[in-house]
Protein backbone atom coordinates (compact mmCIF):
# COMPACT_ATOMS: atom_id res chain seq x y z
CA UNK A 1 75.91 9.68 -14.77
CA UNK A 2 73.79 12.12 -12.64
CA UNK A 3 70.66 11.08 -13.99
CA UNK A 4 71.20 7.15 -12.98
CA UNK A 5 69.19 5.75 -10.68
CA UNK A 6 72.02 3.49 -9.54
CA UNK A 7 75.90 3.28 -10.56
CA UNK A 8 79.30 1.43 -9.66
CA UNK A 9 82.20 3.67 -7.95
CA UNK A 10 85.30 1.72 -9.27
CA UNK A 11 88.21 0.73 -7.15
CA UNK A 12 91.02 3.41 -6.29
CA UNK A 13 88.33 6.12 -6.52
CA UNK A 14 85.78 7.99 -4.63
CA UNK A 15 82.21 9.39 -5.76
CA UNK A 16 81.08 12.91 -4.94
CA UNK A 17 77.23 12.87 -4.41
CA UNK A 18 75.23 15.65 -4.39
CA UNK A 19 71.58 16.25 -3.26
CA UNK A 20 69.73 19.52 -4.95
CA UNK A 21 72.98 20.63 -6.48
CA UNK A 22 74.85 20.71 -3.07
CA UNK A 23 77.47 18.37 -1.49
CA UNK A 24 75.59 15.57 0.18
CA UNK A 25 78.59 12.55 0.61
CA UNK A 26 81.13 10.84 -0.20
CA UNK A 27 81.40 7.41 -2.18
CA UNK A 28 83.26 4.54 -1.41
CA UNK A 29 84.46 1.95 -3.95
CA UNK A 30 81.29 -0.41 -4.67
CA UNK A 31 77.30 -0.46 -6.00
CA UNK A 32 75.54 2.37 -5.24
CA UNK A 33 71.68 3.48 -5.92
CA UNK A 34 70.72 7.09 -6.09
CA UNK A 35 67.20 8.83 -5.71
CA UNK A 36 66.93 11.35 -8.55
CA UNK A 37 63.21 12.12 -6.90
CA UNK A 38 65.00 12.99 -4.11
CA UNK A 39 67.61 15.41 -6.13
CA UNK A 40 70.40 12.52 -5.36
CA UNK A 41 73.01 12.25 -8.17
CA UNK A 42 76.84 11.29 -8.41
CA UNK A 43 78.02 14.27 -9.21
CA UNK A 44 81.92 13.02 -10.34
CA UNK A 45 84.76 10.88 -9.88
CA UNK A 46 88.18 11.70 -8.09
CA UNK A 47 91.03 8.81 -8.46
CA UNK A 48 93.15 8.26 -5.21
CA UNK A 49 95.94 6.81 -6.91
CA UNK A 50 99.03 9.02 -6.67
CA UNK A 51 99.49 10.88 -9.59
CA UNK A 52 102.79 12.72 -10.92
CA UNK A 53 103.68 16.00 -12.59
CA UNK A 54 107.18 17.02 -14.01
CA UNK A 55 107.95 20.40 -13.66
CA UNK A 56 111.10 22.39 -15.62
CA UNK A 57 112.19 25.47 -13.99
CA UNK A 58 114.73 27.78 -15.79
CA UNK A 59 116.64 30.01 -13.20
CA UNK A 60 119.66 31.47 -11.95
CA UNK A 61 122.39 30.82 -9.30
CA UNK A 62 124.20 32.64 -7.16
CA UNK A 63 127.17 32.68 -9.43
CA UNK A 64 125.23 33.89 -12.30
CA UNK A 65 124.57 30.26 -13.77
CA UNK A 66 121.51 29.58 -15.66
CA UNK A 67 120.18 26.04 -15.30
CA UNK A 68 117.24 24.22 -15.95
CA UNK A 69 116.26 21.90 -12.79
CA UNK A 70 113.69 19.17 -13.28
CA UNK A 71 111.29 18.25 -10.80
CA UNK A 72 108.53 15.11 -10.52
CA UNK A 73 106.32 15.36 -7.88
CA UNK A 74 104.24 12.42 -6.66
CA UNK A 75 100.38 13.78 -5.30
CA UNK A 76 97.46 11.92 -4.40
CA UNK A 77 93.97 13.04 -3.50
CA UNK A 78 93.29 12.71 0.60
CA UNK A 79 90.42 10.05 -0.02
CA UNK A 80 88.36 12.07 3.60
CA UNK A 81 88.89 15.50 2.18
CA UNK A 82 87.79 14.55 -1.35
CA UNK A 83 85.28 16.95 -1.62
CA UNK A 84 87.88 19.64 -0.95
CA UNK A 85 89.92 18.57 -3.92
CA UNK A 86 86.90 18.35 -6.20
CA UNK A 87 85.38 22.04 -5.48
CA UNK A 88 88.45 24.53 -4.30
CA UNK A 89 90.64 23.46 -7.50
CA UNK A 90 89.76 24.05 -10.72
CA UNK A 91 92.84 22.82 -12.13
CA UNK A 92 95.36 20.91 -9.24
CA UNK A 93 98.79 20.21 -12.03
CA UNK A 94 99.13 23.99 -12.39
CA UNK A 95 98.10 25.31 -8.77
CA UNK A 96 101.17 22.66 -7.94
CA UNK A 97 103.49 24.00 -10.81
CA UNK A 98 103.00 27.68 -9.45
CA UNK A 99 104.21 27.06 -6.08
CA UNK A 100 107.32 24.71 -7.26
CA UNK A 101 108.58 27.57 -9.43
CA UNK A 102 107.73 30.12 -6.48
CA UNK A 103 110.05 27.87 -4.12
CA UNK A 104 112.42 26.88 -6.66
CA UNK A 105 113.77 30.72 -7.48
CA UNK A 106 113.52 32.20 -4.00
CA UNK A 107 115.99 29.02 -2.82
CA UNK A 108 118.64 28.33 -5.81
CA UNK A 109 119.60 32.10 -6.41
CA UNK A 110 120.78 31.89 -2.72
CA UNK A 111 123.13 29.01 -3.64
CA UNK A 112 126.31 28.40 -6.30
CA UNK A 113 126.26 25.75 -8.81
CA UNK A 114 128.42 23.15 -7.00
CA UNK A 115 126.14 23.90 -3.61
CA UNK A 116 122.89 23.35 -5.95
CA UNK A 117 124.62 19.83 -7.12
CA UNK A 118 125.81 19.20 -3.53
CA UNK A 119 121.76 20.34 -1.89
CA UNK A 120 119.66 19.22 -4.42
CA UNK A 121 117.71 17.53 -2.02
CA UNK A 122 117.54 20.27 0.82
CA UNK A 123 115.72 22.27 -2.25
CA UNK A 124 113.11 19.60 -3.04
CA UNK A 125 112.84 19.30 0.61
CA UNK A 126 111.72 22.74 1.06
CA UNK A 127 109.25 22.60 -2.29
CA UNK A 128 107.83 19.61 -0.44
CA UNK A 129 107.32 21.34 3.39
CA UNK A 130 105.86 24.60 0.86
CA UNK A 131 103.55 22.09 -1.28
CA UNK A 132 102.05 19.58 1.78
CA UNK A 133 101.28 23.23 3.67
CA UNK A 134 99.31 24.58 0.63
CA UNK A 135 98.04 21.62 -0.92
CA UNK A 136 96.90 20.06 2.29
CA UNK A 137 94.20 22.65 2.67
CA UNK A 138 92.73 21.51 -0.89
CA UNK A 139 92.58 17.84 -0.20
CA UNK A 140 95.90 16.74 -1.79
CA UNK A 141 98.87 15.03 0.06
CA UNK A 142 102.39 15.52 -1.52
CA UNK A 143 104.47 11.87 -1.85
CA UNK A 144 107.33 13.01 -2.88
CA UNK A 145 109.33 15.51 -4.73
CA UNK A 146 112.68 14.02 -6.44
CA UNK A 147 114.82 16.84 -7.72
CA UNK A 148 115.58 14.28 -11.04
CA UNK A 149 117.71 16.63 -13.14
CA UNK A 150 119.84 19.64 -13.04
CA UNK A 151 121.27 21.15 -16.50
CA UNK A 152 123.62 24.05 -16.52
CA UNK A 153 123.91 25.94 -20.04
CA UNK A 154 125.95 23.87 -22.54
CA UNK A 155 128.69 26.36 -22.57
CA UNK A 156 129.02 25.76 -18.57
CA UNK A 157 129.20 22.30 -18.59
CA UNK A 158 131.99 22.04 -21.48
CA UNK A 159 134.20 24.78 -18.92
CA UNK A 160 133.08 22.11 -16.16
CA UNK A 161 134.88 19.58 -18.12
CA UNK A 162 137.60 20.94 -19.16
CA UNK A 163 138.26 22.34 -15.94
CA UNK A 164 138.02 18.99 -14.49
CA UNK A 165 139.85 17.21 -17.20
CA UNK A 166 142.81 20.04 -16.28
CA UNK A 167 142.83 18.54 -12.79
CA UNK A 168 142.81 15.20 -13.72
CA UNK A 169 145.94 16.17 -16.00
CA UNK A 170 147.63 18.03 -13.17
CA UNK A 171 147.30 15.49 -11.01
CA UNK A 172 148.68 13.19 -13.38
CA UNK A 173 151.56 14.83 -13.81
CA UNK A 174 152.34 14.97 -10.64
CA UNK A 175 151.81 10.91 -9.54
CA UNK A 176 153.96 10.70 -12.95
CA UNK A 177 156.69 13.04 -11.54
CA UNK A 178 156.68 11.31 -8.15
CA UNK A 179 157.18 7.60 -9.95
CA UNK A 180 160.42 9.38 -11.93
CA UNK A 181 161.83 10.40 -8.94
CA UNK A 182 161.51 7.17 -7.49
CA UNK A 183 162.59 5.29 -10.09
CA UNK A 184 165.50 7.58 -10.54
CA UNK A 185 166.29 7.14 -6.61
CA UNK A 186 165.84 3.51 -6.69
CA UNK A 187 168.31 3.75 -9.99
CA UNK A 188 171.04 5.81 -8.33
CA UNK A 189 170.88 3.30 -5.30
CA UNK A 190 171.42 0.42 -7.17
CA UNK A 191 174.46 1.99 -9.04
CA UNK A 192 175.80 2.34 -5.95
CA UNK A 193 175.27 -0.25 -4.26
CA UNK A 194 176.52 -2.43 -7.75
CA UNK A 195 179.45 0.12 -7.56
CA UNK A 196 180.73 -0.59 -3.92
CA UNK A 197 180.13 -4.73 -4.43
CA UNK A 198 182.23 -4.16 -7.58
CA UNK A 199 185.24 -2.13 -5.44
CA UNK A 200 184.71 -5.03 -2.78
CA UNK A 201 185.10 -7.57 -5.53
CA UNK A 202 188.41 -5.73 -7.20
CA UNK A 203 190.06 -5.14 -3.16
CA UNK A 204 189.45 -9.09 -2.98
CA UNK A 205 190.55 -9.77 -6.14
CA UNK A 206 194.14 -7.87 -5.43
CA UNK A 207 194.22 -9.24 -1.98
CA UNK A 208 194.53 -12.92 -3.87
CA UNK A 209 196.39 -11.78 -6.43
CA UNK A 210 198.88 -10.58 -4.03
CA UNK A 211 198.89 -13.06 -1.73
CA UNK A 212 199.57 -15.70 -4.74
CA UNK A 213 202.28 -13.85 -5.95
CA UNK A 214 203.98 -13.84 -1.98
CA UNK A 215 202.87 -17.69 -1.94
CA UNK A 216 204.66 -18.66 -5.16
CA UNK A 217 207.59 -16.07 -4.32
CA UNK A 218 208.29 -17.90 -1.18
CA UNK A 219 207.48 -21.36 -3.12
CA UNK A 220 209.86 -20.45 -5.99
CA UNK A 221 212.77 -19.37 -3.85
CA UNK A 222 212.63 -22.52 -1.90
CA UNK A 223 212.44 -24.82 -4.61
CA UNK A 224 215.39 -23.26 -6.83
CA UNK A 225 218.45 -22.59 -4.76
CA UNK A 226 220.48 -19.50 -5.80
CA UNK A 227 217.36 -17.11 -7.17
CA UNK A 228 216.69 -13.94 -5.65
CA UNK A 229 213.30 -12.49 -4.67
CA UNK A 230 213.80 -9.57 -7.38
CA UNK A 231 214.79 -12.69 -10.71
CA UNK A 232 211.46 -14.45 -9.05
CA UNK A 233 209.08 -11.61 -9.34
CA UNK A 234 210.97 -10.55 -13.09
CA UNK A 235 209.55 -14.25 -13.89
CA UNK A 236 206.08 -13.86 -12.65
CA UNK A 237 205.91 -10.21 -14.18
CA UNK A 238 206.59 -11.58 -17.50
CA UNK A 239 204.66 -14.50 -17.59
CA UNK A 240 201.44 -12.40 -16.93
CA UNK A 241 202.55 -9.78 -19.72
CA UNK A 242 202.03 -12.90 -22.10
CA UNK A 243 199.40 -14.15 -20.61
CA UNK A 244 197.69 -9.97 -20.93
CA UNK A 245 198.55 -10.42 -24.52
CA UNK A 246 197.46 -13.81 -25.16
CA UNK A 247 193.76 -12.57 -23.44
CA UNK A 248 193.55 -9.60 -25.90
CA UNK A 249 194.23 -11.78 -28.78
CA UNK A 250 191.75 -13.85 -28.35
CA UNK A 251 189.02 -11.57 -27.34
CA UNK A 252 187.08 -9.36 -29.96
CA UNK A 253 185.30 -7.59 -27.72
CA UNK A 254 188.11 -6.00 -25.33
CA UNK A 255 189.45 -2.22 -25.93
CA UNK A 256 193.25 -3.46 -27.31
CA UNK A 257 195.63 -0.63 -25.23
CA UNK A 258 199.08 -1.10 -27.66
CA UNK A 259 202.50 -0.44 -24.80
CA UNK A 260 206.00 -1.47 -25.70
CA UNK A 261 206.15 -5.44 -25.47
CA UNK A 262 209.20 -6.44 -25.68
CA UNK A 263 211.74 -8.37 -22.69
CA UNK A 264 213.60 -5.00 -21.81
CA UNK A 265 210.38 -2.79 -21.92
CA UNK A 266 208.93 -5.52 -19.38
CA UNK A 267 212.27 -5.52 -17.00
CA UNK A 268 211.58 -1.49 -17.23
CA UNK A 269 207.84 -1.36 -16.27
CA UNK A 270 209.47 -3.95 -12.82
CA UNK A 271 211.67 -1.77 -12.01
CA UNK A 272 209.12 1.56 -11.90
CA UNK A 273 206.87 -0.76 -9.90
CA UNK A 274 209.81 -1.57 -7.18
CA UNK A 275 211.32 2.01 -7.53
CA UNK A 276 207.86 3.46 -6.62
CA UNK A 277 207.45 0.38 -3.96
CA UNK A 278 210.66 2.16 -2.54
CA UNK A 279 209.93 5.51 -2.93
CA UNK A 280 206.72 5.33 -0.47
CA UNK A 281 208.45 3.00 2.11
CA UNK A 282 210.90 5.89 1.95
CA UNK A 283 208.35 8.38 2.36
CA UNK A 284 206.87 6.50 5.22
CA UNK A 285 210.19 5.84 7.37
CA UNK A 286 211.14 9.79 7.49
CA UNK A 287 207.49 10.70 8.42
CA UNK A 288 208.15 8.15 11.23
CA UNK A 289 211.39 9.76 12.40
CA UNK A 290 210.36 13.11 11.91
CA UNK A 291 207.67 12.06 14.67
């Protein structure tokens, strides 16, 4: 390549010509003819397309984590300052690895391992301020740095997960307790409310009953001269006893309660009911004249 007299510079690159063994110019993309009488030759070939490196760093946190952080950083060659990049640097890819590692470890041993996770890019931030003030100098500009990976040791991350699995589980737990509770609340709320619509429905219930057996008292009375209130409600009183046993005949299902059943035992179970019917309108007219 020196010796040609004339030679192409291809596109995305830029020649280095020297005269005499000494830096003479720079070559843009295109045909170019050289004077080798002169001492003219191209003396190499620098590509201004941006390159990338991946870098692995092993180090330590704060917390006394080790973990392995992967870096790619995006470089190109400054296509004015090419000559800088092709005589100061022998070799650019480790010049660029030395100072990532030197920024790396003097930044992550300041932080813990949920801070690295949570400032991953305030480190690659300050590898790329480091790198652009270094590398600038030597004809390279730094893209970009993209802090791609961070591994903790195995044994770390299986704590990590079972630590957060544990949460997870507690918190569970404790949306699961909260929905028992509810459902327990909305339970005992429903027995009662179920519980006071079946005492309204029984106080109803004996409010008819009663007023059908005053209706068919009075109805009775009128109709058959000569009966007394007390032979009208022995009637009624009897004709429901049959009708009591007739329902638990027929029904399978009911709890059968076995009383005495004959006439007399029924004219008996009257006469408690009036005798107690008595009893507390006694009660109640010495209360009032004790007042």
């Amino acid at each position: 390549m020196g010796n040609s007299l004339c030679t192409c510079v291809g596109q995305s690159t830029v020649g280095v010509v020297e005269r005499w063994g000494r830096f003479e110019k720079l070559a843009e993309p295109g045909f170019h003819f050289f004077n080798p009488f002169a001492g003219e030759f191209l003396a190499g070939v620098l590509s201004t397309r941006i390159s990338s490196l991946d870098v692995r760093i092993e180090t330590k946190t704060k917390d006394n984590v080790f973990v392995q952080l992967l870096c790619s950083i995006q470089y190109r060659v400054i296509k004015e300052n090419a000559d800088d990049a092709f005589y100061e640097l022998q070799n650019p890819k480790e010049q660029i690895q030395a100072y990532v590692f030197d920024v790396v470890r003097a930044h992550v041993p300041r932080m813990t391992l949920d801070e690295l996770f949570e400032q991953k890019g305030d480190v690659a931030q300050a590898v790329l301020e480091e790198l652009e003030k270094v590398m600038g100098a030597y004809g390279y500009n730094i893209e970009h740095i993209l802090m791609v990976d961070i591994i903790p040791d195995a044994s770390v991350r299986k704590a990590m997960n079972e630590i957060n699995a544990a949460q997870r589980l507690q918190l569970a737990s404790v949306y699961k307790g909260e929905a028992e509770k509810i459902f327990l609340v909305k339970k005992a709320e429903a027995e009662a409310e179920a519980k006071y619509l079946g005492g309204v429905g029984v106080a109803r219930q004996r409010q008819a009953i009663t007023d059908g057996l005053r209706e068919n008292i009075l109805n009775f009375s009128h109709k058959v001269g000569g009966t007394s209130s007390k032979e009208v409600m022995d009637l009624i009183m009897i004709t429901q006893y049959f009708d009591t046993i007739k329902d638990l005949g027929n029904s399978s299902k009911n709890t059968t309660v076995f009383i005495p059943h004959g006439p007399g035992h029924v004219r008996d179970i009257g006469e408690q009911i009036r005798n107690g019917m008595m009893e507390g309108a006694s009660a109640q007219l010495s209360q009032l004249n004790a007042e």
